[in-house]
N, C-alpha and C. Protein backbone atom coordinates (compact mmCIF):
# COMPACT_ATOMS: atom_id res chain seq x y z
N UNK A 1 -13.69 -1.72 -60.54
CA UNK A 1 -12.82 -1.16 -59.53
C UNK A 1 -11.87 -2.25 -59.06
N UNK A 2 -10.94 -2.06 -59.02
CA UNK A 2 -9.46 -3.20 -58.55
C UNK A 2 -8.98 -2.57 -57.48
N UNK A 3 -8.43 -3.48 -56.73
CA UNK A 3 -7.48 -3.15 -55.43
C UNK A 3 -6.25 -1.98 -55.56
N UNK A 4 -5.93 -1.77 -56.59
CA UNK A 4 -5.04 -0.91 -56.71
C UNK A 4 -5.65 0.18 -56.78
N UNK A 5 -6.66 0.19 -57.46
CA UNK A 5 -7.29 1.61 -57.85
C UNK A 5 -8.79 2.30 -57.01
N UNK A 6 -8.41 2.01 -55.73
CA UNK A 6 -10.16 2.37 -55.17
C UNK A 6 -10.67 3.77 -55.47
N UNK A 7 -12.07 3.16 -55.52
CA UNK A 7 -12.41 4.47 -55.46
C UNK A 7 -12.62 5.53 -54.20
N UNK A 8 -12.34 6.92 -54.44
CA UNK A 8 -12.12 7.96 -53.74
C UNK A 8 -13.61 8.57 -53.17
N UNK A 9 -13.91 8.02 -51.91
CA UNK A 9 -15.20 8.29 -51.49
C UNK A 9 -15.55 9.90 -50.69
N UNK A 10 -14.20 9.99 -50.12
CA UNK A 10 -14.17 11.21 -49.32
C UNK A 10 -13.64 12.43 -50.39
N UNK A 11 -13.91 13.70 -49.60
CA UNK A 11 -13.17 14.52 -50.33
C UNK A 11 -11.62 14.91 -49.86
N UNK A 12 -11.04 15.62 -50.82
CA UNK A 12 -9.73 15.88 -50.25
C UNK A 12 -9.82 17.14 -48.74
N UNK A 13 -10.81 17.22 -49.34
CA UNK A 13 -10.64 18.29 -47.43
C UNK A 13 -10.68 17.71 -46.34
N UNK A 14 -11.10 16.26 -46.91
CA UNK A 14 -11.49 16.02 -45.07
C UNK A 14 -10.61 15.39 -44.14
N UNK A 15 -9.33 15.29 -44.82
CA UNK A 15 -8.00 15.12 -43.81
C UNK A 15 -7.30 16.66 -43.29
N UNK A 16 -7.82 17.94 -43.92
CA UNK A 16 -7.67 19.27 -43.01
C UNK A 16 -8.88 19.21 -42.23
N UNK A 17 -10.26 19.10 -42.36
CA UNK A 17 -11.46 19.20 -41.32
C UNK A 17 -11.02 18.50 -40.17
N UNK A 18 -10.92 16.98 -40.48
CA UNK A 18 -10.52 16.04 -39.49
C UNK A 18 -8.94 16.54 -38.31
N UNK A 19 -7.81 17.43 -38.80
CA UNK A 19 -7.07 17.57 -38.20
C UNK A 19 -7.36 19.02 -37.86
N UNK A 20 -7.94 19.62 -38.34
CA UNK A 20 -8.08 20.93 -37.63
C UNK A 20 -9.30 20.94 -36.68
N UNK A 21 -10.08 20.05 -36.34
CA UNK A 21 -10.97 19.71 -35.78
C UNK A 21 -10.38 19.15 -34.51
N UNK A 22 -8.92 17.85 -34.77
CA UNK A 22 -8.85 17.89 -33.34
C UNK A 22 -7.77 18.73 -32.94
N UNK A 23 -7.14 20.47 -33.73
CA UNK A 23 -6.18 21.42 -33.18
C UNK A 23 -7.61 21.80 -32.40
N UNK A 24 -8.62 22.30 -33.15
CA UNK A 24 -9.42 22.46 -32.22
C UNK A 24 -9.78 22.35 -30.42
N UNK A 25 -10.11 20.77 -30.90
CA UNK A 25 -10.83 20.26 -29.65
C UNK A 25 -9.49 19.85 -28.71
N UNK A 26 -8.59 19.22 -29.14
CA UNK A 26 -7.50 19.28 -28.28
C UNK A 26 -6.74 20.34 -27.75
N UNK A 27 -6.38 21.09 -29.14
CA UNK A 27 -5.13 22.08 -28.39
C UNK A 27 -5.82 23.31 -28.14
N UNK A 28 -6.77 24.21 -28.62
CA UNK A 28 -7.12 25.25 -28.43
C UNK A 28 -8.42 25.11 -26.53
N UNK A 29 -9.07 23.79 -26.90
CA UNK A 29 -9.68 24.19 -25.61
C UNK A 29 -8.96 23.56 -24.26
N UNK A 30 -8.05 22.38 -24.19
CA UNK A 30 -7.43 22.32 -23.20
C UNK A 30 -6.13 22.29 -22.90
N UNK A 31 -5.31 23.01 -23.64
CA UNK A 31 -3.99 23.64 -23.84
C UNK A 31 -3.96 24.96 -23.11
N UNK A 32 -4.21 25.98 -23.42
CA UNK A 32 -4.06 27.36 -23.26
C UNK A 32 -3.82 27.25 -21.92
N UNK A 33 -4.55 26.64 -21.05
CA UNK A 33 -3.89 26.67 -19.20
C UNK A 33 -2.76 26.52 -19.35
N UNK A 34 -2.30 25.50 -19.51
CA UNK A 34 -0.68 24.48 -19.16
C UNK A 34 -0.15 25.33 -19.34
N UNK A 35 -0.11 26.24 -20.57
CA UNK A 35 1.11 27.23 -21.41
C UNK A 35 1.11 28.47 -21.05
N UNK A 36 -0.33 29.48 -20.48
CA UNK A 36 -0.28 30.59 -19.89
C UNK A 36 0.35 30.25 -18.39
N UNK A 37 0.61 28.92 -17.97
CA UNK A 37 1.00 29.23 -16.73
C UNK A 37 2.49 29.49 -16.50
N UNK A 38 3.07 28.89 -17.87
CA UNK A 38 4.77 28.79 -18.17
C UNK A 38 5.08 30.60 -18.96
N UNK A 39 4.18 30.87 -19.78
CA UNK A 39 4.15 31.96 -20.38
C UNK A 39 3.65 32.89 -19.86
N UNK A 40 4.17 34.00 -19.73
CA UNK A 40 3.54 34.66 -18.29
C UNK A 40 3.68 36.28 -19.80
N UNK A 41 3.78 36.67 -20.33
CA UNK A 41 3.76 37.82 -21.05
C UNK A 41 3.26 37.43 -21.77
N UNK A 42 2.08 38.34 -22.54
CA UNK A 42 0.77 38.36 -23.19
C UNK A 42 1.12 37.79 -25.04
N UNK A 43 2.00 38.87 -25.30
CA UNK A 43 2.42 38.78 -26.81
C UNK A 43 3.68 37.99 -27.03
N UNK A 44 4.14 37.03 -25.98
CA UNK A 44 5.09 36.07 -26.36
C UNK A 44 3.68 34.73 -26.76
N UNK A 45 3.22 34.88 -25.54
CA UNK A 45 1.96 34.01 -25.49
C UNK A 45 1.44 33.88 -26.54
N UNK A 46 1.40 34.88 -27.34
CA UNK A 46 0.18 35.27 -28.40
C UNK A 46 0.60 34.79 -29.70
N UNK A 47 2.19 35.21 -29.65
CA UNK A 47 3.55 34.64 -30.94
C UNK A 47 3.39 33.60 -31.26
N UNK A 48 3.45 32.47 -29.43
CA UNK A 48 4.07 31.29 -29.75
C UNK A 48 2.69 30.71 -30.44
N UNK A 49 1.49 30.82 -30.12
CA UNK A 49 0.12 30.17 -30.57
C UNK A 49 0.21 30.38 -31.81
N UNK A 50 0.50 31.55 -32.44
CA UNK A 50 0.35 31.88 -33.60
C UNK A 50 1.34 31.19 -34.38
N UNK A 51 2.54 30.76 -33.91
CA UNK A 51 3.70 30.01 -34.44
C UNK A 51 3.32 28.46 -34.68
N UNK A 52 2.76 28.34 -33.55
CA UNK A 52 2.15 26.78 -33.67
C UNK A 52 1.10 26.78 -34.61
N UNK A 53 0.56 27.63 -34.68
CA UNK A 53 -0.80 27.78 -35.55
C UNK A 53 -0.21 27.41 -37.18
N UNK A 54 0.70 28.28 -37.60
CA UNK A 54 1.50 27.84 -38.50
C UNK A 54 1.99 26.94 -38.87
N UNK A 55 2.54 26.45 -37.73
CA UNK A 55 2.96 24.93 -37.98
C UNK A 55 2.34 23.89 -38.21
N UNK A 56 0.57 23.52 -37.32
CA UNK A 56 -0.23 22.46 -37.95
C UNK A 56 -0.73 23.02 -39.03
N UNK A 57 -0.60 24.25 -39.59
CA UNK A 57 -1.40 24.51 -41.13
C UNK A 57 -0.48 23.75 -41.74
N UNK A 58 0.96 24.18 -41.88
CA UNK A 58 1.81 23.78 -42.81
C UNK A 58 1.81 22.16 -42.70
N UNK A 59 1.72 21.24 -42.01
CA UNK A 59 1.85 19.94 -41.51
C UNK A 59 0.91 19.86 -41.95
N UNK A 60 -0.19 19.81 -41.55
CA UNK A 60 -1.45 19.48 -42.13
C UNK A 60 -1.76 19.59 -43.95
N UNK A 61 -0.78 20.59 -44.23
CA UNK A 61 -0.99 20.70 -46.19
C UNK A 61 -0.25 19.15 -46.24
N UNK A 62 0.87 19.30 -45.70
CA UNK A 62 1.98 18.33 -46.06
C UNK A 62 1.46 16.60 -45.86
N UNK A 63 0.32 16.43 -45.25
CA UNK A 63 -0.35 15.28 -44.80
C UNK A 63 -1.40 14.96 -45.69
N UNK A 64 -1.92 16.01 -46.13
CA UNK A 64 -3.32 16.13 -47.24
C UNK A 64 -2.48 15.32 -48.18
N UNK A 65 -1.31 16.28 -48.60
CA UNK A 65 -0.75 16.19 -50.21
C UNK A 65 0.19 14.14 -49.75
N UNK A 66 0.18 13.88 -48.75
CA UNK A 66 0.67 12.64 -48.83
C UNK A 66 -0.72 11.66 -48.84
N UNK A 67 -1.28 11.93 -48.02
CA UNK A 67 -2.21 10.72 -48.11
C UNK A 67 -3.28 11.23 -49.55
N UNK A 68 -3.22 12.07 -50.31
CA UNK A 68 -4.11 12.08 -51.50
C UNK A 68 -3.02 11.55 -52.61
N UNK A 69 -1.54 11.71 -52.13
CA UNK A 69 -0.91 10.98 -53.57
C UNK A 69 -0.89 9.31 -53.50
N UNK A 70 -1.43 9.04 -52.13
CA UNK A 70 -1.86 7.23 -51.74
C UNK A 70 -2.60 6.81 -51.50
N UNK A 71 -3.16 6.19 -52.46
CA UNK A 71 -4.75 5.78 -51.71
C UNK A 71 -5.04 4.08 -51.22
N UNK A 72 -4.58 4.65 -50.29
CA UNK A 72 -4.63 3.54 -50.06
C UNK A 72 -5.08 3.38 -48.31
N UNK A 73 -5.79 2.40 -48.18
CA UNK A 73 -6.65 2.23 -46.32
C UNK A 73 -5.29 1.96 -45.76
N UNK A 74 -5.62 2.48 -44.51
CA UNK A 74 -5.15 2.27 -43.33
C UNK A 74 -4.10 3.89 -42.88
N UNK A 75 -4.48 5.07 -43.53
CA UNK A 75 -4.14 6.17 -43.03
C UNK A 75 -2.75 6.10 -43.19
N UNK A 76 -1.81 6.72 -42.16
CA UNK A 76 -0.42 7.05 -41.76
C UNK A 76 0.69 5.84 -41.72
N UNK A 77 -0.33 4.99 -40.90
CA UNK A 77 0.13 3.16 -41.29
C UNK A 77 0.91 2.90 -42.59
N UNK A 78 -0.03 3.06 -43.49
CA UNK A 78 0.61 2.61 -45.14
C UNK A 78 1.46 3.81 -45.41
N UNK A 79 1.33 4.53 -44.80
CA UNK A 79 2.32 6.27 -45.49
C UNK A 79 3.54 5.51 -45.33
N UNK A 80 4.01 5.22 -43.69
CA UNK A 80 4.88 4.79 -43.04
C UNK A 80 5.43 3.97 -43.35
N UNK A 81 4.79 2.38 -43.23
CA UNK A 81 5.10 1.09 -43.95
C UNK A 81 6.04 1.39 -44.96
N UNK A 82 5.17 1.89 -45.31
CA UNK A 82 5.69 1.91 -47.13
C UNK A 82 6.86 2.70 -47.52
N UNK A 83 7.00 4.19 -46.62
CA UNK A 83 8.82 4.12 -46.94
C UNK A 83 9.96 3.69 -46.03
N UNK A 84 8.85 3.34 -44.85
CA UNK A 84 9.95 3.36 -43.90
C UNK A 84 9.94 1.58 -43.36
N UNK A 85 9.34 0.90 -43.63
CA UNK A 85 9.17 -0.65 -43.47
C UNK A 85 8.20 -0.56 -42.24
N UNK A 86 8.00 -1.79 -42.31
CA UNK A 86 6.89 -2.57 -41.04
C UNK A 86 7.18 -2.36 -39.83
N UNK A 87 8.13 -2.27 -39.54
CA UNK A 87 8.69 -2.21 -38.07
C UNK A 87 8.10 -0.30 -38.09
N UNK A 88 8.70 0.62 -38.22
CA UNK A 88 7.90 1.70 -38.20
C UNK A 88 6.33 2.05 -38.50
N UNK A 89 6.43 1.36 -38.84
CA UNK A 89 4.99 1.37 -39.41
C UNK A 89 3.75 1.11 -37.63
N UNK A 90 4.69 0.07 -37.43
CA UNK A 90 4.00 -0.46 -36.30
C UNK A 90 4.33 0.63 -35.08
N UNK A 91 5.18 1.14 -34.82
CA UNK A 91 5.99 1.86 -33.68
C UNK A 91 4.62 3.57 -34.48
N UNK A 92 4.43 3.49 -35.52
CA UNK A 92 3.40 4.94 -35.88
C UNK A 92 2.33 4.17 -34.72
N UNK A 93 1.75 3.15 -35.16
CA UNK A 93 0.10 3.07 -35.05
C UNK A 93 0.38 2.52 -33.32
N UNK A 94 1.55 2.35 -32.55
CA UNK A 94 1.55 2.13 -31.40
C UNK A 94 1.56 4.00 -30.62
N UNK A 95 2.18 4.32 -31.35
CA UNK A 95 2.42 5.68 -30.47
C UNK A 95 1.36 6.68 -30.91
N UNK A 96 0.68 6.79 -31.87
CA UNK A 96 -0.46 7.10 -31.83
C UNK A 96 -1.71 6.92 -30.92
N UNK A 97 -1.74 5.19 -30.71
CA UNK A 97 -2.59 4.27 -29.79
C UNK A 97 -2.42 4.85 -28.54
N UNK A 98 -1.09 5.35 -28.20
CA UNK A 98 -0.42 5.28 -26.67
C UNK A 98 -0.92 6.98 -26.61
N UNK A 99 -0.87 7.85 -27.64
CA UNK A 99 -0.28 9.28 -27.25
C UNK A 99 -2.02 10.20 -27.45
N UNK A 100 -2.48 9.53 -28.65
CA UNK A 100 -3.79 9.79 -28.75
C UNK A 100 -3.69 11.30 -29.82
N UNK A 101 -3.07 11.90 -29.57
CA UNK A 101 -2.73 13.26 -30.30
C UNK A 101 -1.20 14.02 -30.25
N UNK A 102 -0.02 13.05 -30.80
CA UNK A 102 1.44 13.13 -31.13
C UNK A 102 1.58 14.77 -31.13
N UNK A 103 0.77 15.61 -31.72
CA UNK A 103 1.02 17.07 -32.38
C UNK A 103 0.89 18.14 -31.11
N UNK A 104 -0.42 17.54 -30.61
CA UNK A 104 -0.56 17.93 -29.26
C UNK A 104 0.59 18.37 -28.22
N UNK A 105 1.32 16.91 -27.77
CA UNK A 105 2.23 16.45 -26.88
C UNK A 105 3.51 17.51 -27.53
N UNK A 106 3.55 17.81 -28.81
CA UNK A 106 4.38 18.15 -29.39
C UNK A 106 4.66 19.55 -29.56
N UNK A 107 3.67 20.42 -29.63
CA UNK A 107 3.13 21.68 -29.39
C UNK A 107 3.42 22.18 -27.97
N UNK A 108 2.55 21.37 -27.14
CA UNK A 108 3.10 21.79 -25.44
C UNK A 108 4.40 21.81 -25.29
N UNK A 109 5.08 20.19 -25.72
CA UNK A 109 6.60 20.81 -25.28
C UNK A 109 7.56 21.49 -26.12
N UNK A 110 7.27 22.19 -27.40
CA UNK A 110 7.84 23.44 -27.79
C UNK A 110 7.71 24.64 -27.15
N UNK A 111 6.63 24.53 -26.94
CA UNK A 111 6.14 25.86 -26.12
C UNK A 111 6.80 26.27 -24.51
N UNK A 112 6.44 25.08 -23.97
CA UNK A 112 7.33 25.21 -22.80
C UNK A 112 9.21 25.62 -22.76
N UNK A 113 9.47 24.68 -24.16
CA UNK A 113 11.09 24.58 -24.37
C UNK A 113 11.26 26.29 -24.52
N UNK A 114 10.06 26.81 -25.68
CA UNK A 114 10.92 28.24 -26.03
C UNK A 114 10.77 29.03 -24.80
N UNK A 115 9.40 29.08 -24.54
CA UNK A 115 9.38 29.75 -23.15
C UNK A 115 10.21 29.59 -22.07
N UNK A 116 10.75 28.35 -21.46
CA UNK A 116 11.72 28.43 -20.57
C UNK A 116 13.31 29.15 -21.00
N UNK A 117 13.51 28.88 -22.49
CA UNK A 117 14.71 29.46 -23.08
C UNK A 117 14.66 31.27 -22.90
N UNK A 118 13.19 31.51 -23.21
CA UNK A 118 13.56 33.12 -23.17
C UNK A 118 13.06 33.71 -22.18
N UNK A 119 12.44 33.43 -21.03
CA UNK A 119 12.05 33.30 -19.70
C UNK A 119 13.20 33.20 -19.04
């Protein structure tokens, strides 16, 4: 086994388990307040979840299929680095550090944005 070529210990699912685990634990159990309080009609409510729902599936394929075409340690870090240089690289693993769940933060304020737009 050489540095270039490690071997593949995990399976490929477990970067969807691992992220749908924390849509889970993050957005589904302490989300839904913040957003029913901005979203006040049932089946806009119901749209936008379902819209977001869509969106970390699709993100989440798109993350599998990057980090299985690299194998390489250090997660999103090396994704980054590597097309976008060191300096990004570092500004990923800081705002990650800082935000704890980017998709999260990211989800709420779509939700709020569309809701205040059609509200």
């Amino acid at each position: 086994m050489t540095e270039e070529n490690p071997a593949r210990a995990l399976p490929s699912r477990f970067g969807l388990i691992v992220t749908v685990g924390g849509v889970i634990g993050l957005g589904i159990l302490r989300g839904p307040g913040e957003i029913a309080a901005v979203v006040t009609d049932p089946s806009l409510y119901l749209a936008l979840w379902l819209l977001a729902g869509l969106f970390v599936l699709l993100s989440t394929a798109v993350s599998a299929e990057l980090v299985g075409m690299t194998p390489r340690s250090g997660g999103f870090y090396s994704l980054i680095r590597r097309a976008f240089g060191p300096v990004c690289g570092e500004f990923q693993t800081l705002s990650h550090k800082f935000l704890q769940n980017p998709s999260l933060v990211m989800l709420v304020l779509i939700v709020t944005i569309v809701a205040q737009c059609v509200i």
